[in-house]
N, C-alpha and C. Protein backbone atom coordinates (compact mmCIF):
# COMPACT_ATOMS: atom_id res chain seq x y z
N UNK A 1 84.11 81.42 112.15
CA UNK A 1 85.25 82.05 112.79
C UNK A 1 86.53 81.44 112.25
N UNK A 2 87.29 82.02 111.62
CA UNK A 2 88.78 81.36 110.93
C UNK A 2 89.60 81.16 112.22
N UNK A 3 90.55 80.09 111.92
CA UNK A 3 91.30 79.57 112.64
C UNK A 3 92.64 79.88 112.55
N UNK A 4 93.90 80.16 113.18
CA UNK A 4 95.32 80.36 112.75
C UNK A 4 95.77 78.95 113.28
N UNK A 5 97.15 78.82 112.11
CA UNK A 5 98.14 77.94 112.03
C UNK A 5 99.38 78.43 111.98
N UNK A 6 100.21 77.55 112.37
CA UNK A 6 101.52 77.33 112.20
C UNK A 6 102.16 76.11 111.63
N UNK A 7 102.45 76.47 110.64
CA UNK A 7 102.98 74.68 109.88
C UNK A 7 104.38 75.02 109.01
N UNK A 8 105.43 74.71 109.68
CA UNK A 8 107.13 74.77 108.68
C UNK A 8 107.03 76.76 109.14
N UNK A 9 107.13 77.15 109.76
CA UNK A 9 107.06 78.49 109.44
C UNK A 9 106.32 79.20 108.93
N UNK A 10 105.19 78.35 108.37
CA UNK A 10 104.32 79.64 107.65
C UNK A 10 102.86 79.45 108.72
N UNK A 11 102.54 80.98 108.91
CA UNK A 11 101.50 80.87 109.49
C UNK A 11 100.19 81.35 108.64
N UNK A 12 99.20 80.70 108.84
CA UNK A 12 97.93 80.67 108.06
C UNK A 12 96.87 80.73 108.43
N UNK A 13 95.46 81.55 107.76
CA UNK A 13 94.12 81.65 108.76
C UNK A 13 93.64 80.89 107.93
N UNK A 14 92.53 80.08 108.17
CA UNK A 14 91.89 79.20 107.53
C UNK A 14 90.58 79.43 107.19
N UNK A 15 89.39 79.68 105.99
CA UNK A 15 88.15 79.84 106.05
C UNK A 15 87.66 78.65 105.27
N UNK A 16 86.26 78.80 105.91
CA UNK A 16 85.75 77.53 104.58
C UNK A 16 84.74 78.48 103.52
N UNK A 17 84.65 78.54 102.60
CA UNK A 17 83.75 78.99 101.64
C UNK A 17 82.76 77.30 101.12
N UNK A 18 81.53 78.07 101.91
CA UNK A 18 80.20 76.83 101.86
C UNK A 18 79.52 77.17 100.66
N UNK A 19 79.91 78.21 99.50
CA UNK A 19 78.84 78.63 98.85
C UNK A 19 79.93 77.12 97.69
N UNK A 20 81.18 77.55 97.64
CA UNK A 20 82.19 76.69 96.75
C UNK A 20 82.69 75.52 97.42
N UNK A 21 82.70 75.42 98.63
CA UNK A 21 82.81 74.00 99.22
C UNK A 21 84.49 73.72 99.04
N UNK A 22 85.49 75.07 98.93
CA UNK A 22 86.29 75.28 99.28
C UNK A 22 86.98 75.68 100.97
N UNK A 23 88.38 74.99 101.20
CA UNK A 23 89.27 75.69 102.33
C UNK A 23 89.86 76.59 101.14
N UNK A 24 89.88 78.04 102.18
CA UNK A 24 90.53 79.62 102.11
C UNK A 24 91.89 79.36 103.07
N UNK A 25 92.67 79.73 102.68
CA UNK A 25 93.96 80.23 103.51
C UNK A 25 94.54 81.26 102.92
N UNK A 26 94.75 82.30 104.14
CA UNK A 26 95.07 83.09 103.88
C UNK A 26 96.61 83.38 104.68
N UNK A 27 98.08 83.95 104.13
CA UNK A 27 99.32 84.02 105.08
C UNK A 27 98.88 84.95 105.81
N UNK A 28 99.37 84.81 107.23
CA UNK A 28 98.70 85.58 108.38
C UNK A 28 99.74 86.68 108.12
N UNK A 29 101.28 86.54 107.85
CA UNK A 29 101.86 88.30 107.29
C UNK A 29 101.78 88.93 106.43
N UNK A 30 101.07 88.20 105.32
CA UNK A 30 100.46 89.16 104.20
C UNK A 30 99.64 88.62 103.23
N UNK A 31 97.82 88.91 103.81
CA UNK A 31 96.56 88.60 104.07
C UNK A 31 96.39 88.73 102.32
N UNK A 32 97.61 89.30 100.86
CA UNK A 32 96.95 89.32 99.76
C UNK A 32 97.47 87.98 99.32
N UNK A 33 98.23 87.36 100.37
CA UNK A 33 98.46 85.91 99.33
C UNK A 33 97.57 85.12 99.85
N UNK A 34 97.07 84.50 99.25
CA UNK A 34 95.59 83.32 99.52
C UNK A 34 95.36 82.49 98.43
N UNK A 35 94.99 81.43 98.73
CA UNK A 35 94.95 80.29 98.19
C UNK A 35 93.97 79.32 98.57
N UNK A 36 93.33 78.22 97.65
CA UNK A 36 91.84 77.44 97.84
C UNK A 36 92.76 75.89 97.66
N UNK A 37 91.58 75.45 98.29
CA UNK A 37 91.89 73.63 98.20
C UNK A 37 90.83 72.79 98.68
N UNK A 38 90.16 71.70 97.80
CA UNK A 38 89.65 71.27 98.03
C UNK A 38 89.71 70.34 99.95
N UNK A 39 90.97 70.27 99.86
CA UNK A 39 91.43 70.00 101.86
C UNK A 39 92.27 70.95 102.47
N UNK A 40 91.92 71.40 103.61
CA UNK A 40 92.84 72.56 104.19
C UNK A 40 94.61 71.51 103.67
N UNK A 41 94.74 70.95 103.58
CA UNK A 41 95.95 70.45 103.20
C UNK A 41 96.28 70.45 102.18
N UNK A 42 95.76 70.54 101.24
CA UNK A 42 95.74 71.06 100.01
C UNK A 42 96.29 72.53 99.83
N UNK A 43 95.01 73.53 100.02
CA UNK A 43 94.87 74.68 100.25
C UNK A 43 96.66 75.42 100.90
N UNK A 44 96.98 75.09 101.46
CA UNK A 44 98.17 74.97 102.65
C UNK A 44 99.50 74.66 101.47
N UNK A 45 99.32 73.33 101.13
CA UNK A 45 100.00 73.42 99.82
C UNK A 45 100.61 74.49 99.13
N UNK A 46 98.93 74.76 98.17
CA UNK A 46 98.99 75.96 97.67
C UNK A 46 99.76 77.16 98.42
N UNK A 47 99.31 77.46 99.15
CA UNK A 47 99.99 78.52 99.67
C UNK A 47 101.47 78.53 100.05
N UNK A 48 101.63 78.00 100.66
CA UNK A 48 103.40 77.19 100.58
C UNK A 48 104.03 77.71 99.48
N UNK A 49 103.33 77.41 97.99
CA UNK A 49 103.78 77.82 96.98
C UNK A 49 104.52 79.20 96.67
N UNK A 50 103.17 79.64 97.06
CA UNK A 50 103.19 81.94 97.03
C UNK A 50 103.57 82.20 97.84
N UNK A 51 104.13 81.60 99.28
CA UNK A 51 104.52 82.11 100.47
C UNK A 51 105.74 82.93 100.15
């Protein structure tokens, strides 16, 4: 079950992919920007980036 965040303004759903042993985040206002990280803090990072 993905989780939502709020961190600096950006809000984010979180998945884990167990097959890659990746965190998924996805921006909760627009679900085509997504981004991987080996730590949801990472991942979050990333996304920050494309936000």
């Amino acid at each position: 079950m993905p989780m939502t965040f709020n961190k600096n303004q950006l809000e984010y759903r979180v998945t884990l992919d167990t097959d890659l042993n990746l965190f998924v985040v996805f921006d909760k206002q627009d679900e085509s920007k997504v981004a991987t990280g080996t730590t949801i803090e990472n991942a979050v990072h990333e996304l920050a980036k494309i936000a």
